[in-house]
C-alpha atoms as a PDB file:
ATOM      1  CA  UNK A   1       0.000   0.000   0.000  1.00  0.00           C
ATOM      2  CA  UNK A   2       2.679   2.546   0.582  1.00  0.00           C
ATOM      3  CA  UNK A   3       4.444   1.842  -2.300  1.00  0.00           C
ATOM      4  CA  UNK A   4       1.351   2.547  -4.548  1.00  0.00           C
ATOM      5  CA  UNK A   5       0.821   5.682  -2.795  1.00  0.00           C
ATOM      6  CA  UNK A   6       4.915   6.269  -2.986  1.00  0.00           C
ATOM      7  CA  UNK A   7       3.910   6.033  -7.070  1.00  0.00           C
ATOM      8  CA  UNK A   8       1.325   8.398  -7.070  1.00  0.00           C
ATOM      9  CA  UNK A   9       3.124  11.052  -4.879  1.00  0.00           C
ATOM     10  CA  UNK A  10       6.380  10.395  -6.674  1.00  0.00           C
ATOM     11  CA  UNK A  11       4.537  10.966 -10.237  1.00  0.00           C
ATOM     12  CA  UNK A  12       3.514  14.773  -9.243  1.00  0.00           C
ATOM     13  CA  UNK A  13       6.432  16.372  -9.331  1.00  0.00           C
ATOM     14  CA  UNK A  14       5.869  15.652 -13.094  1.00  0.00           C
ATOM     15  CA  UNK A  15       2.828  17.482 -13.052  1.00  0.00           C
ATOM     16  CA  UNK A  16       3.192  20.718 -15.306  1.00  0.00           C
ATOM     17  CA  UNK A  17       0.697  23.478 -14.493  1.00  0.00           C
ATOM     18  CA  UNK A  18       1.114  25.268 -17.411  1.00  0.00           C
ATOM     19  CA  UNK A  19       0.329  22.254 -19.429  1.00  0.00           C
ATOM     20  CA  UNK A  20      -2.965  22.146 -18.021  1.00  0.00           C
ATOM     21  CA  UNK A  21      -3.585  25.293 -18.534  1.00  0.00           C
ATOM     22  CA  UNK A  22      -2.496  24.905 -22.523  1.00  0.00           C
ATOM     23  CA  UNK A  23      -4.340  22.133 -23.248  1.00  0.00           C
ATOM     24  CA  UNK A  24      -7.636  22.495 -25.059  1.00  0.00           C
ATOM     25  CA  UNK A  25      -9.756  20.814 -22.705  1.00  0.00           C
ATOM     26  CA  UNK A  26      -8.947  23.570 -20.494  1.00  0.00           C
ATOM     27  CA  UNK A  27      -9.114  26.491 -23.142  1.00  0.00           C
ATOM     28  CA  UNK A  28     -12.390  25.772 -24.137  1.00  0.00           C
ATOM     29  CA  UNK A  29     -14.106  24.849 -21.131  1.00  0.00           C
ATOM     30  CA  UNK A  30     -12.525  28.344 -19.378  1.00  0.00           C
ATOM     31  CA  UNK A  31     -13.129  30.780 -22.517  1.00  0.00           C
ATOM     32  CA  UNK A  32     -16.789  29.644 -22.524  1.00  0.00           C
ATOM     33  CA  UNK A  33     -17.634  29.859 -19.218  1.00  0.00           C
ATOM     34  CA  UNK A  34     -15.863  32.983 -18.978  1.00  0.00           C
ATOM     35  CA  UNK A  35     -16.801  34.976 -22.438  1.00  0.00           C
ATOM     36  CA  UNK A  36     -20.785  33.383 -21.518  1.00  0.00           C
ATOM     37  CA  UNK A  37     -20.490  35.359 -18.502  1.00  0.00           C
ATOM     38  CA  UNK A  38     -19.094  38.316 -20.456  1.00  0.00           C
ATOM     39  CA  UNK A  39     -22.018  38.220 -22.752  1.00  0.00           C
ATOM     40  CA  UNK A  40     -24.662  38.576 -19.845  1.00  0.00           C
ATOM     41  CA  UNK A  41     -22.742  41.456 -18.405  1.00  0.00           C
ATOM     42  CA  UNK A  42     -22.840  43.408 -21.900  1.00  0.00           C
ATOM     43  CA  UNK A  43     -26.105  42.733 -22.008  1.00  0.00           C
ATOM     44  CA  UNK A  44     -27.480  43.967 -19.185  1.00  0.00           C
ATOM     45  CA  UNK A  45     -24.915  47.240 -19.866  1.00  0.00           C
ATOM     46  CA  UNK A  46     -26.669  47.646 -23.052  1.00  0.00           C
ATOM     47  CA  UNK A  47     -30.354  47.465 -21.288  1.00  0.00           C
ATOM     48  CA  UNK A  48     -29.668  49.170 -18.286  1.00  0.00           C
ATOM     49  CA  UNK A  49     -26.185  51.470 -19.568  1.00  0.00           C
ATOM     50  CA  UNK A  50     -25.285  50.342 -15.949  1.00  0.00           C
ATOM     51  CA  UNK A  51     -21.752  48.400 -16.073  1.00  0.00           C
ATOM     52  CA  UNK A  52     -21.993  45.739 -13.051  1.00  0.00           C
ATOM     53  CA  UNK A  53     -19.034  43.749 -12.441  1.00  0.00           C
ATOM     54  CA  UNK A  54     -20.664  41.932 -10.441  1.00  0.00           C
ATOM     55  CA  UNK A  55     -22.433  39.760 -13.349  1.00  0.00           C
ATOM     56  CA  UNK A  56     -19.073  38.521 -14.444  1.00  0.00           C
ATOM     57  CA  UNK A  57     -20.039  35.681 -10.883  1.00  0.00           C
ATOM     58  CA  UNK A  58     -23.817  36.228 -11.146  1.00  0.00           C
ATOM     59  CA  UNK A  59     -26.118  33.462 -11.579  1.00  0.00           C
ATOM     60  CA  UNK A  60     -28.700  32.937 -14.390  1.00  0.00           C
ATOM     61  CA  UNK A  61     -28.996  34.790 -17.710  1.00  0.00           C
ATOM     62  CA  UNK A  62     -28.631  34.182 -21.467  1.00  0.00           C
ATOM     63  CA  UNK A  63     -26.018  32.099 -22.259  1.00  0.00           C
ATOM     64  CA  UNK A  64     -26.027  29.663 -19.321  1.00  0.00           C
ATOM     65  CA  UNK A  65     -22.188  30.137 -18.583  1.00  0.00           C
ATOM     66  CA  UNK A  66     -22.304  26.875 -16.729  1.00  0.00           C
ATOM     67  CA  UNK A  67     -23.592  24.685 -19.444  1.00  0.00           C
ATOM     68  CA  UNK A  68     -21.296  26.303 -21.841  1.00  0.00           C
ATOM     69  CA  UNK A  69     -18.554  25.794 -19.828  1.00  0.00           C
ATOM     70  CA  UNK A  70     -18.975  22.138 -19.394  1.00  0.00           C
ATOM     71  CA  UNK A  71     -20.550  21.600 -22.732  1.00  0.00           C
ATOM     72  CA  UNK A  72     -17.790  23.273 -24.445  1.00  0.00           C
ATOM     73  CA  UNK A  73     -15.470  20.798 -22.151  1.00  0.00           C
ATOM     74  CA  UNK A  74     -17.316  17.777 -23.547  1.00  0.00           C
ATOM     75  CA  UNK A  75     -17.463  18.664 -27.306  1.00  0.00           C
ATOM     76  CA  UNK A  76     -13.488  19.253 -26.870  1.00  0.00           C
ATOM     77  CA  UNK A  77     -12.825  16.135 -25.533  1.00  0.00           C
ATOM     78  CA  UNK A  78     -14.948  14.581 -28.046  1.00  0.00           C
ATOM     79  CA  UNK A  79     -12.974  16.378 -30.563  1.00  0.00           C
ATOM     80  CA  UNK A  80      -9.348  15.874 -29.320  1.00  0.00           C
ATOM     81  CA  UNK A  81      -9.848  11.968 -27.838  1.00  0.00           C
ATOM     82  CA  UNK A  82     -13.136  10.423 -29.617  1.00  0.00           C
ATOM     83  CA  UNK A  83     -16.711  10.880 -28.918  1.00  0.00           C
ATOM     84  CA  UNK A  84     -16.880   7.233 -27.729  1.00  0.00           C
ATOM     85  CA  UNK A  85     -13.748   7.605 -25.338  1.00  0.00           C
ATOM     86  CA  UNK A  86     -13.909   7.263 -21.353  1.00  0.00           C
ATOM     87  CA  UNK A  87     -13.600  10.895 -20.694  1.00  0.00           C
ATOM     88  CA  UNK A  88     -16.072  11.573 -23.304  1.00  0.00           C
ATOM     89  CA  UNK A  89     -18.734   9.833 -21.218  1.00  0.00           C
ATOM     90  CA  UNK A  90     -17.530  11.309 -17.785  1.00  0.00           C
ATOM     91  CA  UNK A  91     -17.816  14.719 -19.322  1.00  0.00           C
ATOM     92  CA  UNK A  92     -21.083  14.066 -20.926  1.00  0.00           C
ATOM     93  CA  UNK A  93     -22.694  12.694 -17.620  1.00  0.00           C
ATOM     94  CA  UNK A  94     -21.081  16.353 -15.793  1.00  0.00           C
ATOM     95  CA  UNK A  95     -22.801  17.717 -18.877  1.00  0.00           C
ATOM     96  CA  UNK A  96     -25.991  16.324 -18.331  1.00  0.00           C
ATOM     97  CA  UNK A  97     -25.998  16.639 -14.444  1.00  0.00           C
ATOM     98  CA  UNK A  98     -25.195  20.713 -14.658  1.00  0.00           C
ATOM     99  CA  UNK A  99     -27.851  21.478 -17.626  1.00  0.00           C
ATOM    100  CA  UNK A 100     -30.731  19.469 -15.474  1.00  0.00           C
ATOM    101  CA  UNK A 101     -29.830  21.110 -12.196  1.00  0.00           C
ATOM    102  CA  UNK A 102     -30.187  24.607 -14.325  1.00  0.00           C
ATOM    103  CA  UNK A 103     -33.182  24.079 -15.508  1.00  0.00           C
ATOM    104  CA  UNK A 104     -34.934  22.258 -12.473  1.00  0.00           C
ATOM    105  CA  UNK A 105     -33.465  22.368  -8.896  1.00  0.00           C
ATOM    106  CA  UNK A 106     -32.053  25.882  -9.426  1.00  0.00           C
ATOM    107  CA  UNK A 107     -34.676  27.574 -11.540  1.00  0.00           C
ATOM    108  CA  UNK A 108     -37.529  26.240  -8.656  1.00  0.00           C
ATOM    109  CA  UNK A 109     -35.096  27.275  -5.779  1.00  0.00           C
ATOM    110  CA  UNK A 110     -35.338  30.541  -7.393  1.00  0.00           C
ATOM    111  CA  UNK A 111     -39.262  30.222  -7.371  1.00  0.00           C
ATOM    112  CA  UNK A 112     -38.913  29.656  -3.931  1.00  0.00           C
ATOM    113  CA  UNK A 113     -36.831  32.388  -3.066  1.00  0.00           C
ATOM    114  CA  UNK A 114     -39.044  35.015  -5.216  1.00  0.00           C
ATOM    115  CA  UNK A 115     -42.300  33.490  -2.770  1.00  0.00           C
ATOM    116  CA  UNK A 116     -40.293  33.803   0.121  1.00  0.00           C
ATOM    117  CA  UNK A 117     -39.670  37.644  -0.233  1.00  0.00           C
ATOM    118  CA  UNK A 118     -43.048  38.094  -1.323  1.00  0.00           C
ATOM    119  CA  UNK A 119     -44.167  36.629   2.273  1.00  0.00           C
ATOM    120  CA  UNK A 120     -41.516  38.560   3.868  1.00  0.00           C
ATOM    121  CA  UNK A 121     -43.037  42.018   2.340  1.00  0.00           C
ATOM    122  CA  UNK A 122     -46.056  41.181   3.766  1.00  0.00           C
ATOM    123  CA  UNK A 123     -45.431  40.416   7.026  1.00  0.00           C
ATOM    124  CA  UNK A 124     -43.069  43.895   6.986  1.00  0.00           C
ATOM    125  CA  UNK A 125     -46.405  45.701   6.438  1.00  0.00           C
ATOM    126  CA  UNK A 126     -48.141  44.255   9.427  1.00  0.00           C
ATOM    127  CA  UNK A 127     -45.106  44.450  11.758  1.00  0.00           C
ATOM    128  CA  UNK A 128     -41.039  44.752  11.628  1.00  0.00           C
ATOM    129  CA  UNK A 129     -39.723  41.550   9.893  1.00  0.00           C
ATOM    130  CA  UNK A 130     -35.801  41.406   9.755  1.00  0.00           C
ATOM    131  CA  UNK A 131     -34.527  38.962   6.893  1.00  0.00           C
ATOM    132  CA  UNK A 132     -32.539  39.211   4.100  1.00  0.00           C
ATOM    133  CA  UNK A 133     -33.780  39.667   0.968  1.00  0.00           C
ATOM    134  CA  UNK A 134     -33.065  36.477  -1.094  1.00  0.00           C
ATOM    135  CA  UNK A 135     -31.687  36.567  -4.608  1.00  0.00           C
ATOM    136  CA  UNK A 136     -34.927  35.499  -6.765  1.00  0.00           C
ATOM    137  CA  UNK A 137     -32.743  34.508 -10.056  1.00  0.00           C
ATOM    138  CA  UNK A 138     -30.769  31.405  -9.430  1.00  0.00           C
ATOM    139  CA  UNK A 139     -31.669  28.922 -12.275  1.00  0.00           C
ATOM    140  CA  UNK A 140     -32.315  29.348 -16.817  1.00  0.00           C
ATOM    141  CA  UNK A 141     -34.947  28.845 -18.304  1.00  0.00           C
ATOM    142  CA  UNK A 142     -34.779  26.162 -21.228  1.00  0.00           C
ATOM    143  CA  UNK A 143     -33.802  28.675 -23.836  1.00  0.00           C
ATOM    144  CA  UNK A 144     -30.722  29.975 -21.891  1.00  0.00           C
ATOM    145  CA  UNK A 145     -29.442  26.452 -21.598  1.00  0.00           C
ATOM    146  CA  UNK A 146     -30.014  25.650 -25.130  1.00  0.00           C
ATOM    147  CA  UNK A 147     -28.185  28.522 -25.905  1.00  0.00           C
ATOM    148  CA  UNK A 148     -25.485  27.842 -23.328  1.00  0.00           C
ATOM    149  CA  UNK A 149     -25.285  24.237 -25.009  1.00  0.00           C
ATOM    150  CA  UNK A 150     -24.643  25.489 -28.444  1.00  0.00           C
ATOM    151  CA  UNK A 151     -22.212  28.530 -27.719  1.00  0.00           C
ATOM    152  CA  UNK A 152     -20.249  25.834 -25.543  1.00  0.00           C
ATOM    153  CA  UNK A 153     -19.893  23.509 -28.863  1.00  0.00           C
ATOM    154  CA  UNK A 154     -19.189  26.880 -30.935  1.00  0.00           C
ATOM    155  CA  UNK A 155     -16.212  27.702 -28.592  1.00  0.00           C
ATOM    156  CA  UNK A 156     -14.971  24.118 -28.315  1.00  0.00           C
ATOM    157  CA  UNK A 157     -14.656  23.743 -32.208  1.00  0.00           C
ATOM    158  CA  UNK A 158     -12.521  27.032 -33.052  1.00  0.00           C
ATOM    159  CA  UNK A 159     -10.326  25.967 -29.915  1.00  0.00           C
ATOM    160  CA  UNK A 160      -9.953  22.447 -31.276  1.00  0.00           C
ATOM    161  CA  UNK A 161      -9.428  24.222 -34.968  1.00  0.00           C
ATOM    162  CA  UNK A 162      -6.936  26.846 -33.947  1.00  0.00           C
ATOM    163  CA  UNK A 163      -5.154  23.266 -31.698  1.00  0.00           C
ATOM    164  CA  UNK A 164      -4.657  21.441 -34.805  1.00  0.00           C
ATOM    165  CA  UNK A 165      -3.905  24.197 -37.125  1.00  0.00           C
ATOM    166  CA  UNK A 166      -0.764  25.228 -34.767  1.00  0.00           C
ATOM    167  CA  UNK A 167       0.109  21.550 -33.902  1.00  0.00           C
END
């Protein structure tokens, strides 16, 4: 048993950061998430001509930064190691998992939140009621996923383009 862990610990001084950080599994998941995010906060600048930095870490919105990160993470290592490889499927299922919980758990947490603020309000109108008000946009609706899903793909194929091309 030592020895195996000896092997593993041994092996890391191997590890390159800057590899990871190259490769376009990381490129494409990263620049989607991050230029999703990017997208939302222009938008709301361009509907509100308010710039809020604070939507480069917000939650919800068109694109669904989340599901093009991780979709854009799948579809690159789809392109780079097969679609029918190991990490393929791993990715896939993370794929799957993130783009339900969008949709479902966190857009009806957000339903939840919006109620519970409502309730708060009125109880603040029949006596002082101290709470927090609770952010009421957590989860996308379908269309923001979708969108998410298909930007992710986008980013993943110029990546995997431009990786080839300079190979």
């Amino acid at each position: 048993m030592t020895f195996f862990a000896y092997g593993i610990i041994k092996s890391w001084h191997d590890l390159n950061a800057f590899e990871i950080i190259r490769h376009p599994w990381f490129i494409s998941a990263f620049l989607a998430g991050g230029l999703a995010q990017l997208i939302k906060m222009a938008t709301i600048y361009f509907r509100t001509r308010k710039l809020d930095a604070r939507q480069l870490s917000a939650a919800g919105g068109m694109p669904s930064a989340h599901t093009s990160l991780v979709t854009a993470l799948t579809a690159a290592v789809g392109l780079t190691d097969g679609f029918n490889s190991p990490e393929a499927m791993i990715t896939a299922g993370l794929a799957t998992i993130t783009m339900v919980d969008a949709i479902s758990i966190r857009h009806e947490a957000g339903k939840h939140a919006k109620l519970l603020n409502r309730i708060v309000a009125r109880l603040n109108e029949q006596e002082r009621f101290e709470a927090e008000h609770l952010r009421e946009r957590l989860g996308h609706r379908r269309r923001e996923v979708v969108a998410g899903f298909f930007f992710g793909i986008a980013v993943a194929l110029v990546v995997c383009g431009f990786w080839d091309f300079w190979k």
